[in-house]
N, C-alpha and C. Protein backbone atom coordinates (compact mmCIF):
# COMPACT_ATOMS: atom_id res chain seq x y z
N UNK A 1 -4.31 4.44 -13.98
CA UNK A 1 -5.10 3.30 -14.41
C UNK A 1 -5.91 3.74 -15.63
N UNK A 2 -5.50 3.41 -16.42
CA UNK A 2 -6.73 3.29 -17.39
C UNK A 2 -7.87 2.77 -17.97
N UNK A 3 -9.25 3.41 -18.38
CA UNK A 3 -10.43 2.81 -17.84
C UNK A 3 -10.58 2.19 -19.57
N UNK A 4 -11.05 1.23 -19.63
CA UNK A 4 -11.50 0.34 -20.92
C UNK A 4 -13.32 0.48 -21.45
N UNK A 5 -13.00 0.29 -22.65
CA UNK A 5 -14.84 0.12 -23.42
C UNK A 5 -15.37 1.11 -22.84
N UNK A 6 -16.70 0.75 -22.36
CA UNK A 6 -17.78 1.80 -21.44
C UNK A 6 -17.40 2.49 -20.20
N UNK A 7 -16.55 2.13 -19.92
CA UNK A 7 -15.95 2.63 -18.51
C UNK A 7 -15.09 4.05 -18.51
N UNK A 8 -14.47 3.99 -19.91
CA UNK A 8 -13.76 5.14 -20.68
C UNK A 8 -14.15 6.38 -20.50
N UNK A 9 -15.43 6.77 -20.33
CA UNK A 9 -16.08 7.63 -20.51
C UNK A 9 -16.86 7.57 -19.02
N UNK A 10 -16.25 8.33 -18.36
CA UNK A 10 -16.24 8.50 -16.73
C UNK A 10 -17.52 9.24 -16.50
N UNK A 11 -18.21 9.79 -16.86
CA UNK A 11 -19.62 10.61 -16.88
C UNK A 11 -20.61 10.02 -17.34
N UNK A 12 -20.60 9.13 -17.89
CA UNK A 12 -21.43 7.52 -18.47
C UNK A 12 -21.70 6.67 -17.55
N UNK A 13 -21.02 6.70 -16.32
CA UNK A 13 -21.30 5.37 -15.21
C UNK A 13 -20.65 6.08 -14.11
N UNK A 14 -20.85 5.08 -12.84
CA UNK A 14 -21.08 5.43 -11.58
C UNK A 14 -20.33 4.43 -10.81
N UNK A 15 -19.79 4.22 -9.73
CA UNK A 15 -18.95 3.41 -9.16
C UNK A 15 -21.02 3.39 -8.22
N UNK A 16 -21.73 2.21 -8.44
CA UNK A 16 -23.21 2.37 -7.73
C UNK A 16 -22.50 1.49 -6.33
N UNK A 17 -23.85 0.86 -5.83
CA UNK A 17 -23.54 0.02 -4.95
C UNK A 17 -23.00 -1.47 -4.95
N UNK A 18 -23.13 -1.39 -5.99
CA UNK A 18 -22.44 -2.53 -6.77
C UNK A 18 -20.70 -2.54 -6.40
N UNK A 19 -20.39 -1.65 -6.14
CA UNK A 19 -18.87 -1.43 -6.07
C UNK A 19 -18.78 -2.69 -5.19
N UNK A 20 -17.44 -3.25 -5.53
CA UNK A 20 -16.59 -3.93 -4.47
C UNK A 20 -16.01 -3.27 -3.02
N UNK A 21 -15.33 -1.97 -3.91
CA UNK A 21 -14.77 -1.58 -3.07
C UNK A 21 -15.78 -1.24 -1.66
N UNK A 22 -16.94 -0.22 -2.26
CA UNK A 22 -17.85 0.57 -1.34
C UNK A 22 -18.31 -0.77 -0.26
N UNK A 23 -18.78 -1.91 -0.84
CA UNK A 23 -18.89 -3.49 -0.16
C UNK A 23 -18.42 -3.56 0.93
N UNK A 24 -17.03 -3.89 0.54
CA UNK A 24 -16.06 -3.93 1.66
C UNK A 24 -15.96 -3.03 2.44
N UNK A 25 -15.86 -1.65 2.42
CA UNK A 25 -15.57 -0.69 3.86
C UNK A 25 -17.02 -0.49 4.10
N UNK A 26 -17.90 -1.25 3.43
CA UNK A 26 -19.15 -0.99 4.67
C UNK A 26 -19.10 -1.85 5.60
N UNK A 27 -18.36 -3.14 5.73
CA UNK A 27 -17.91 -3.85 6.40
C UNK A 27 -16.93 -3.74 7.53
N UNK A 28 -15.57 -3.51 7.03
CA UNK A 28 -14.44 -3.16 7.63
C UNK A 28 -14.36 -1.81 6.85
N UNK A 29 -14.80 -0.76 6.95
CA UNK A 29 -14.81 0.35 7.00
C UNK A 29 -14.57 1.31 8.40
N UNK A 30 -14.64 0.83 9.70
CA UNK A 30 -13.88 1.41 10.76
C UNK A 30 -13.12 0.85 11.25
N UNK A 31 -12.21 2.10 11.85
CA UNK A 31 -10.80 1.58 12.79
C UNK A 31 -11.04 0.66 13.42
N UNK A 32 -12.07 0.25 14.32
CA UNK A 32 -12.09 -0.34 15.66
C UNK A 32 -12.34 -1.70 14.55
N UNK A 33 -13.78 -2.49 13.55
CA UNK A 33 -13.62 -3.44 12.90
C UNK A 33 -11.98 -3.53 12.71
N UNK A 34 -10.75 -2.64 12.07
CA UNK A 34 -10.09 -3.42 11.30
C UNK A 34 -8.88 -3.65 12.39
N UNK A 35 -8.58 -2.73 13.67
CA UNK A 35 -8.50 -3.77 15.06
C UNK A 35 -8.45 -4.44 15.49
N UNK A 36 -9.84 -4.38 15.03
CA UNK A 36 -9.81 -6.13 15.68
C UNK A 36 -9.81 -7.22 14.97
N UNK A 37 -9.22 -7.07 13.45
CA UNK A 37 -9.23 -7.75 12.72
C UNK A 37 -7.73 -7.91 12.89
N UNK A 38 -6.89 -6.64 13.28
CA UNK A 38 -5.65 -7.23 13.30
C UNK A 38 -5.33 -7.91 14.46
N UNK A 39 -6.05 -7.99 15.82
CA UNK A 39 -6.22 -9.03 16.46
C UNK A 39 -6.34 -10.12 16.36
N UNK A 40 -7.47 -10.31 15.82
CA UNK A 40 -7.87 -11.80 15.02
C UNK A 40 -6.37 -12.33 14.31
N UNK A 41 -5.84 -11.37 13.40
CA UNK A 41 -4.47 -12.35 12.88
C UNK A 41 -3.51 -12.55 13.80
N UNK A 42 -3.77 -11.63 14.80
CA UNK A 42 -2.39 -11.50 15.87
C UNK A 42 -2.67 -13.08 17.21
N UNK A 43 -4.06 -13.36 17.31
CA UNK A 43 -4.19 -14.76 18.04
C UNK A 43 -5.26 -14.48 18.61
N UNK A 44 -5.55 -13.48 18.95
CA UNK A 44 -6.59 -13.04 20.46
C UNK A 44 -7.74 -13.31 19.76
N UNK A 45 -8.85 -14.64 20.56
CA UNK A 45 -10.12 -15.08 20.23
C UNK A 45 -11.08 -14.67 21.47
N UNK A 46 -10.48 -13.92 22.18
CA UNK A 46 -11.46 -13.36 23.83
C UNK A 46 -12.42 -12.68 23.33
N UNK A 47 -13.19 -12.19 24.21
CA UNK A 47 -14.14 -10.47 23.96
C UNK A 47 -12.94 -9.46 25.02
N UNK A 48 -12.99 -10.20 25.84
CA UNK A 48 -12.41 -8.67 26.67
C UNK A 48 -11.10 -8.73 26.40
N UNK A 49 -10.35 -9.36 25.49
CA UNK A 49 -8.73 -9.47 24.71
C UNK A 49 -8.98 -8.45 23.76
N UNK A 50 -10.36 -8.29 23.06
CA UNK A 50 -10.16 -7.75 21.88
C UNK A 50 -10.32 -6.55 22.40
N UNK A 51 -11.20 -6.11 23.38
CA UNK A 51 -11.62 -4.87 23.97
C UNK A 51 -10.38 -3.89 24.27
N UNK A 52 -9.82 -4.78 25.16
CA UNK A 52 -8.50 -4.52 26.35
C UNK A 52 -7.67 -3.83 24.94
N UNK A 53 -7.26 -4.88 23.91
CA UNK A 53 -5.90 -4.74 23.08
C UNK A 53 -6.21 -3.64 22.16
N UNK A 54 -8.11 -3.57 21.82
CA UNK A 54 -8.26 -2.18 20.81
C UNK A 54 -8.48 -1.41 21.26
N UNK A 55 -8.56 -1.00 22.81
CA UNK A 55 -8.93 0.49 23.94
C UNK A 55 -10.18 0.99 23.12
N UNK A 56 -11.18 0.14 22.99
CA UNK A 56 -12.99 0.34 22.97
C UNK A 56 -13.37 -0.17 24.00
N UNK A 57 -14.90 0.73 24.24
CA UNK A 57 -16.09 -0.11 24.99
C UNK A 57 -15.78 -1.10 24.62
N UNK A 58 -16.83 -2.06 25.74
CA UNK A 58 -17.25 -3.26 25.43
C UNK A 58 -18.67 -3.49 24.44
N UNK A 59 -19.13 -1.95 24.62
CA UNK A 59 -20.32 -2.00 23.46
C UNK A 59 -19.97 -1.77 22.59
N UNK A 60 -18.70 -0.98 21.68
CA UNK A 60 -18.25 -1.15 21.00
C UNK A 60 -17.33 -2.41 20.48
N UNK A 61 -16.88 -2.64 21.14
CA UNK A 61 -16.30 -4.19 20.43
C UNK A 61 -17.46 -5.19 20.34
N UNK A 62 -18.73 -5.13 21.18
CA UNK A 62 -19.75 -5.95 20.88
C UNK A 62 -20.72 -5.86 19.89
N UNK A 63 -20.64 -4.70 19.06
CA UNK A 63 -20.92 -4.37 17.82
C UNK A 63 -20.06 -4.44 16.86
N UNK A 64 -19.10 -4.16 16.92
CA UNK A 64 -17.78 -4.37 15.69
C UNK A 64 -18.00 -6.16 15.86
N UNK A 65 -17.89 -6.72 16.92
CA UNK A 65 -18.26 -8.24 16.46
C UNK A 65 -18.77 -8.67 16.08
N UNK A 66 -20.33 -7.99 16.42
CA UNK A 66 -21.39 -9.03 15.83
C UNK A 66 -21.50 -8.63 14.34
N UNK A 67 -20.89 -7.48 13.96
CA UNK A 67 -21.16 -7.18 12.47
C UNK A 67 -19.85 -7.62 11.49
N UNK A 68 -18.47 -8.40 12.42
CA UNK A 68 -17.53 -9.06 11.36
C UNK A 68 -18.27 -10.44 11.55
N UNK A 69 -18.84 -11.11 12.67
CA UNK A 69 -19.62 -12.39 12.45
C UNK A 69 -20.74 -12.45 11.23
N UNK A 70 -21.19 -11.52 11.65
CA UNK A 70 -22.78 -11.25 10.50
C UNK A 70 -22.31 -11.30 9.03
N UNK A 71 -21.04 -10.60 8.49
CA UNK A 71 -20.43 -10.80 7.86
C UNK A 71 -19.78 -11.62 7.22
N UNK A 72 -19.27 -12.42 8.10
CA UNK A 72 -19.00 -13.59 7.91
C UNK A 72 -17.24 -13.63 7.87
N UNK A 73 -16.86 -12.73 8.56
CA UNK A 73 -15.26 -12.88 8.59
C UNK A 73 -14.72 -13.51 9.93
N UNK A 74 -15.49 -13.28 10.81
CA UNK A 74 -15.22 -14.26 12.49
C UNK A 74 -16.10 -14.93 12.60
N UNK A 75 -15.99 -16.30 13.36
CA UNK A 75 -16.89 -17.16 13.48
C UNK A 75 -17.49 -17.10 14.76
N UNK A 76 -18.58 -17.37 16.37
CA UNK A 76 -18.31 -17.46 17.24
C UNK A 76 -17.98 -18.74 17.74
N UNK A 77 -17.55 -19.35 18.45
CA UNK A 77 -17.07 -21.05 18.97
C UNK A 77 -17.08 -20.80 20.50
N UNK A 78 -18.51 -21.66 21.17
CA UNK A 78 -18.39 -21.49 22.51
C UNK A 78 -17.39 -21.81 23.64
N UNK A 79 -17.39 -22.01 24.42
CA UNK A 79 -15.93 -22.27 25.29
C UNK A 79 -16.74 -22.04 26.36
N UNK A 80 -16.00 -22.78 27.55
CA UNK A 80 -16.49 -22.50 29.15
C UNK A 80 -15.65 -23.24 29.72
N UNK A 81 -14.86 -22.41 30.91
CA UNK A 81 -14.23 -22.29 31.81
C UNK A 81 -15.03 -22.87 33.33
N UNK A 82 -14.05 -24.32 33.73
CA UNK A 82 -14.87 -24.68 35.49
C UNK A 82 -15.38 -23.77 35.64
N UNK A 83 -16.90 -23.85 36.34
CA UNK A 83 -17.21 -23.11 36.95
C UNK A 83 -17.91 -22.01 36.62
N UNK A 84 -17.98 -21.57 35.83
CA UNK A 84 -17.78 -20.36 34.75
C UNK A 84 -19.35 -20.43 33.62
N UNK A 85 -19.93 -19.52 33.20
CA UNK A 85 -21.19 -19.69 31.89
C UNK A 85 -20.41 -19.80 31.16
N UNK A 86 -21.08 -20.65 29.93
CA UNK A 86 -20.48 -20.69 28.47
C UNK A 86 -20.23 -19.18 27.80
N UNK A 87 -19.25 -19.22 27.29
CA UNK A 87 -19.13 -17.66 26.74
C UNK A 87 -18.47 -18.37 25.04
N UNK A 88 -18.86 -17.54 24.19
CA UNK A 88 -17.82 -17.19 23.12
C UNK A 88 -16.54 -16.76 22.78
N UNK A 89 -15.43 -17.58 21.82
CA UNK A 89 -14.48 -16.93 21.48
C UNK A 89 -15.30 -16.73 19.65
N UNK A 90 -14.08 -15.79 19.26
CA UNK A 90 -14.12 -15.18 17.92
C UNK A 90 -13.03 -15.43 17.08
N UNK A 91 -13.19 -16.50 15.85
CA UNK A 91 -12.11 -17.14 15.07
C UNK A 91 -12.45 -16.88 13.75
N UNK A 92 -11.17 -16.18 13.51
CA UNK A 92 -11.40 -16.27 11.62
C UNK A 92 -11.95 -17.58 11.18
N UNK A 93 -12.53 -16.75 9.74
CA UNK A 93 -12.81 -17.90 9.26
C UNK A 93 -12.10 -17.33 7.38
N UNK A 94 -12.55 -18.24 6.85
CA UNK A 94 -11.64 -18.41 5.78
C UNK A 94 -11.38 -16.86 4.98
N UNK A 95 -13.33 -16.39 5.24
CA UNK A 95 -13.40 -14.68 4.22
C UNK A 95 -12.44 -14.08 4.85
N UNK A 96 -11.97 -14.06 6.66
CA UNK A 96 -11.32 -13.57 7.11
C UNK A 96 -10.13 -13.63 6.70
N UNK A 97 -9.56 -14.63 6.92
CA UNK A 97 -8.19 -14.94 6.47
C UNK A 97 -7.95 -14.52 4.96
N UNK A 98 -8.92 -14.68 4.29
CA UNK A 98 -8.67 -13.79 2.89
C UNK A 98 -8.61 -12.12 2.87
N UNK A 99 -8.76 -11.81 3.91
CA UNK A 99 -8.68 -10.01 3.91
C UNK A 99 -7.05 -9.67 4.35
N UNK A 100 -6.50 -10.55 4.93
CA UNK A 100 -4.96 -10.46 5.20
C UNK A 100 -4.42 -9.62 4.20
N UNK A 101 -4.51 -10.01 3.22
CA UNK A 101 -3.38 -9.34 2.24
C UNK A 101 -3.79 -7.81 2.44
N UNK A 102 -4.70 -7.68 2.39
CA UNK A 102 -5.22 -6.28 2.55
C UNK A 102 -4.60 -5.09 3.34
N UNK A 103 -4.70 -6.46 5.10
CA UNK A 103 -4.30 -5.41 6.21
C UNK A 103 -2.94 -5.51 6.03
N UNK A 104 -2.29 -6.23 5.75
CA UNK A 104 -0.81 -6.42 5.07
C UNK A 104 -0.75 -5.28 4.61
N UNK A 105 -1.15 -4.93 3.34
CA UNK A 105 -1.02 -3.71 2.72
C UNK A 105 -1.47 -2.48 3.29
N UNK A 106 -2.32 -1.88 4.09
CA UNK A 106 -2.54 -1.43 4.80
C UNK A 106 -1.23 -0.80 5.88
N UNK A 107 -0.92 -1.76 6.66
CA UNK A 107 0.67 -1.84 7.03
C UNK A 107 1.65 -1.21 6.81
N UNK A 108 2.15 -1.59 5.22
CA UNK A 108 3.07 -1.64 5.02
C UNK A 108 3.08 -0.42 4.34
N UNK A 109 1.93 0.26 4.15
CA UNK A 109 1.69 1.78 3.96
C UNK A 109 2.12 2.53 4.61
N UNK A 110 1.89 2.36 5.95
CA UNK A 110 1.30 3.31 7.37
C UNK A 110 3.15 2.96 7.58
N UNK A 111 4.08 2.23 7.77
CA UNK A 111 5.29 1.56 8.06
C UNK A 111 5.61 2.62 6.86
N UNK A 112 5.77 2.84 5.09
CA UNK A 112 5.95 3.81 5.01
C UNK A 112 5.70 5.41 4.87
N UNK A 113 4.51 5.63 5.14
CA UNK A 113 4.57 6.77 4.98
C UNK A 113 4.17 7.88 6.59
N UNK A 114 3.90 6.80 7.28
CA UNK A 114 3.15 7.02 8.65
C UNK A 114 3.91 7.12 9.73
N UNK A 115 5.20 6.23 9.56
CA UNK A 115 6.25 5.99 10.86
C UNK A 115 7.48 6.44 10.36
N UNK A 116 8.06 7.01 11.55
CA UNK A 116 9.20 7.57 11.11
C UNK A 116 10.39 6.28 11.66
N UNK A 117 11.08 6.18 10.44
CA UNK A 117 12.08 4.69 10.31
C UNK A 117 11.51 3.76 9.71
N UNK A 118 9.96 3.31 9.55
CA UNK A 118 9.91 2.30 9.52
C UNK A 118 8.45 2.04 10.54
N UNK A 119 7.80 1.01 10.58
CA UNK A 119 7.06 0.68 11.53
C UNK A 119 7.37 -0.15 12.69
N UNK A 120 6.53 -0.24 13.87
CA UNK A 120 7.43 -1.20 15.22
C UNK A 120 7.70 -2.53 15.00
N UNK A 121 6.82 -3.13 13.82
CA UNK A 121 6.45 -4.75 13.78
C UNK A 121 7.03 -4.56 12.34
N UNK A 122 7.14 -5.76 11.98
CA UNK A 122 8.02 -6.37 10.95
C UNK A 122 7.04 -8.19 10.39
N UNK A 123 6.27 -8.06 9.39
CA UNK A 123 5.97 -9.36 8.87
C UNK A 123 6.66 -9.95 8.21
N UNK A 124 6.89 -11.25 8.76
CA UNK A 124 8.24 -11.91 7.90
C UNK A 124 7.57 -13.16 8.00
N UNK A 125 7.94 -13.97 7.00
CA UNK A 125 8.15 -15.73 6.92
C UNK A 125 8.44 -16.49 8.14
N UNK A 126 7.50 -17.47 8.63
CA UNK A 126 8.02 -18.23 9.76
C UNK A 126 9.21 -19.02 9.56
N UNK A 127 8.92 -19.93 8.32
CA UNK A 127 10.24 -20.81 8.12
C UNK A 127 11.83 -19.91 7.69
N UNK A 128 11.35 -18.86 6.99
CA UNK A 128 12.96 -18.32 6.14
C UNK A 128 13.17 -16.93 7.34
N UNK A 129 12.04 -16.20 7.87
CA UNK A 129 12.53 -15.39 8.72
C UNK A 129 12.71 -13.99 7.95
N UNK A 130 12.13 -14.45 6.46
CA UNK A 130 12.53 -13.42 5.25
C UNK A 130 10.90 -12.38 5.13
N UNK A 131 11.26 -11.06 5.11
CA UNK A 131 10.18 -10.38 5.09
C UNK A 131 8.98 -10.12 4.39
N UNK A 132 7.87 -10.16 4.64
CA UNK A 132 6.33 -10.08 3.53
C UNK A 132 6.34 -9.20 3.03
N UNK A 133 5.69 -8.87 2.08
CA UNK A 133 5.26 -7.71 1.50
C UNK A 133 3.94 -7.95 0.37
N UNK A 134 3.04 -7.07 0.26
CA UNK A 134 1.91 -7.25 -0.62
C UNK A 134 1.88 -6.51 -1.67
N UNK A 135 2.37 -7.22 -3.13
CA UNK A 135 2.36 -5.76 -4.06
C UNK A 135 1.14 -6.24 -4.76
N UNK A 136 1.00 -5.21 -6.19
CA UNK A 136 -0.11 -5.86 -7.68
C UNK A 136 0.59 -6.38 -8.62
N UNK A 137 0.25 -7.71 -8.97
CA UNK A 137 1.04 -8.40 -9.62
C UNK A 137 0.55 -9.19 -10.31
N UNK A 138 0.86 -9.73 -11.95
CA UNK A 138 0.02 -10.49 -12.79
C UNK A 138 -0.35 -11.90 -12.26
N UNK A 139 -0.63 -12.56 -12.54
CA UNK A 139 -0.85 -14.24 -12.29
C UNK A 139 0.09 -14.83 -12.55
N UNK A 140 0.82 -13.99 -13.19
CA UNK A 140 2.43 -14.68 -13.59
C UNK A 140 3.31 -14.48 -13.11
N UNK A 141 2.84 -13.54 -11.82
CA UNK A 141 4.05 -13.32 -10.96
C UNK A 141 4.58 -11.50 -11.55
N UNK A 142 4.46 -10.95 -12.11
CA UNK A 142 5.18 -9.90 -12.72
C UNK A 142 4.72 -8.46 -11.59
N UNK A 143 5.42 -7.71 -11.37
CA UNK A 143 4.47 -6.47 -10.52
C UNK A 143 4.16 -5.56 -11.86
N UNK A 144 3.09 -5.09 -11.51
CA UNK A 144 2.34 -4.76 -12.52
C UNK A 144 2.44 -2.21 -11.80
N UNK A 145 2.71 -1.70 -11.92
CA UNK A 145 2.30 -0.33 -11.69
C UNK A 145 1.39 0.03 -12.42
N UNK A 146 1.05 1.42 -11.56
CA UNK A 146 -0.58 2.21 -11.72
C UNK A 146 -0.56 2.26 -12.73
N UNK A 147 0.11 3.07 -13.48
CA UNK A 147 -0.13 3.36 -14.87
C UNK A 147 -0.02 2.06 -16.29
N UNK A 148 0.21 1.33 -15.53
CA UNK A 148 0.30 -0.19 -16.29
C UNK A 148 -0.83 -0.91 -16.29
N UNK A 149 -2.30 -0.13 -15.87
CA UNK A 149 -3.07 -1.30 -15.19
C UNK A 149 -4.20 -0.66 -15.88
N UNK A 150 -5.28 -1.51 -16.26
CA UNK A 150 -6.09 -1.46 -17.06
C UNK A 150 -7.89 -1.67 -16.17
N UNK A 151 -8.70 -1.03 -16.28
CA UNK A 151 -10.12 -1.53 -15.37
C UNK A 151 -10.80 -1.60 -16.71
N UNK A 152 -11.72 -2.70 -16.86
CA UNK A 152 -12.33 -2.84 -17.47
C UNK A 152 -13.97 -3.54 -17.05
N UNK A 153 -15.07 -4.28 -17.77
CA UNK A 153 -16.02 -4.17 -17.18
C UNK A 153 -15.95 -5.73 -16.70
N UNK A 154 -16.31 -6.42 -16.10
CA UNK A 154 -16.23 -7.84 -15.70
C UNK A 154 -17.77 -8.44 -16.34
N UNK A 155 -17.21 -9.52 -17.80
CA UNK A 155 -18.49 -9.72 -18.21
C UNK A 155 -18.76 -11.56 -17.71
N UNK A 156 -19.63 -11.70 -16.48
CA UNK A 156 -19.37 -12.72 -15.78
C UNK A 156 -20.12 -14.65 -16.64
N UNK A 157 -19.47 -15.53 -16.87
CA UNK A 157 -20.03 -16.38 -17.47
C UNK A 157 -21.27 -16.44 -17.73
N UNK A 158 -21.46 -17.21 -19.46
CA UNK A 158 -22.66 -17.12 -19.39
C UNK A 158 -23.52 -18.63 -18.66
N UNK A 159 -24.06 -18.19 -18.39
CA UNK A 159 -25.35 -19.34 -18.19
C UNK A 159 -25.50 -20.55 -18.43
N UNK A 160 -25.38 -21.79 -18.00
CA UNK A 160 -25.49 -22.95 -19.13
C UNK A 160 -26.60 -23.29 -19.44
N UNK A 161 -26.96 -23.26 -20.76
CA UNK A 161 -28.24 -23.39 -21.06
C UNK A 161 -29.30 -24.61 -20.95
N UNK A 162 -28.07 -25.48 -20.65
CA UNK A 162 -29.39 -26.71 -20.54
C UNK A 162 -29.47 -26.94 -18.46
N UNK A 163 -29.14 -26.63 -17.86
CA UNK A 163 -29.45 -25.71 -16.74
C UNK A 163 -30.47 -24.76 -16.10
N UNK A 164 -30.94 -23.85 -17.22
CA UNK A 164 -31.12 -23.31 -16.70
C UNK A 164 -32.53 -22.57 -17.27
């Protein structure tokens, strides 16, 4: 990747807290969060589904929850069963569903470099049955490689002035 303008000069700046990246894995930065995140895509909205299927405590999955809710990637939605206290399920919500591509990629890493053959599961197309895959790719559709790819600084709109 090559770094652009001010960024060029790697001893000049700092990936701070500002990072995206650093953002995000303070979030889904552990196994058990991204678990149960692949839960969440896989269907399971329980507590003790998510527990059972990621082999954590229940104090652990009750912290990995409340901090993808807090977050804002699961929602809670009460529910109650005859008989039964109201309890919570846990449903993506849209930020969630936008991290997919991610664990996709994630995946399809671990499938190659992690499993021997291949991985056990296979993401494919519901309607064609034809397989997913997550590459980097322009807006135009083109796949773009590492050494093809450019970071530069993000200089974000300006202001409108009679606004503001």
């Amino acid at each position: 990747m090559k770094l652009q303008g001010p960024l060029a000069d790697r001893s000049a700046w700092d990936a701070d807290e500002r990072c995206s990246i650093s953002r995000a894995m303070g979030i889904v930065g552990t196994r058990s969060a991204m678990l149960l995140l692949r839960e969440a895509y896989y269907g399971t909205t329980r507590f003790d589904d998510f527990a059972r299927r990621v082999g954590i405590t229940d104090a652990v999955a009750s912290a990995r929850l409340k901090e993808l809710v807090d977050a804002g990637l699961l929602a809670k939605h009460p529910y109650r069963e005859p008989g039964q206290r109201t309890r919570y399920e846990y449903v993506l919500t849209d930020m969630g569903r936008d991290l997919l591509p991610a664990v996709i990629a994630l995946m399809q890493w671990g499938d190659k470099y992690l499993q021997q053959g291949g991985g056990p599961l296979q993401v494919v197309d519901d309607a064609t049955g034809e397989s997913v895959s997550v590459r980097v790719r322009t807006e135009s559709g083109d796949d773009v490689a590492l050494d093809d790819l450019r970071l530069r600084v993000n200089t974000p709109p300006a202001a409108d002035a009679t606004h503001g």
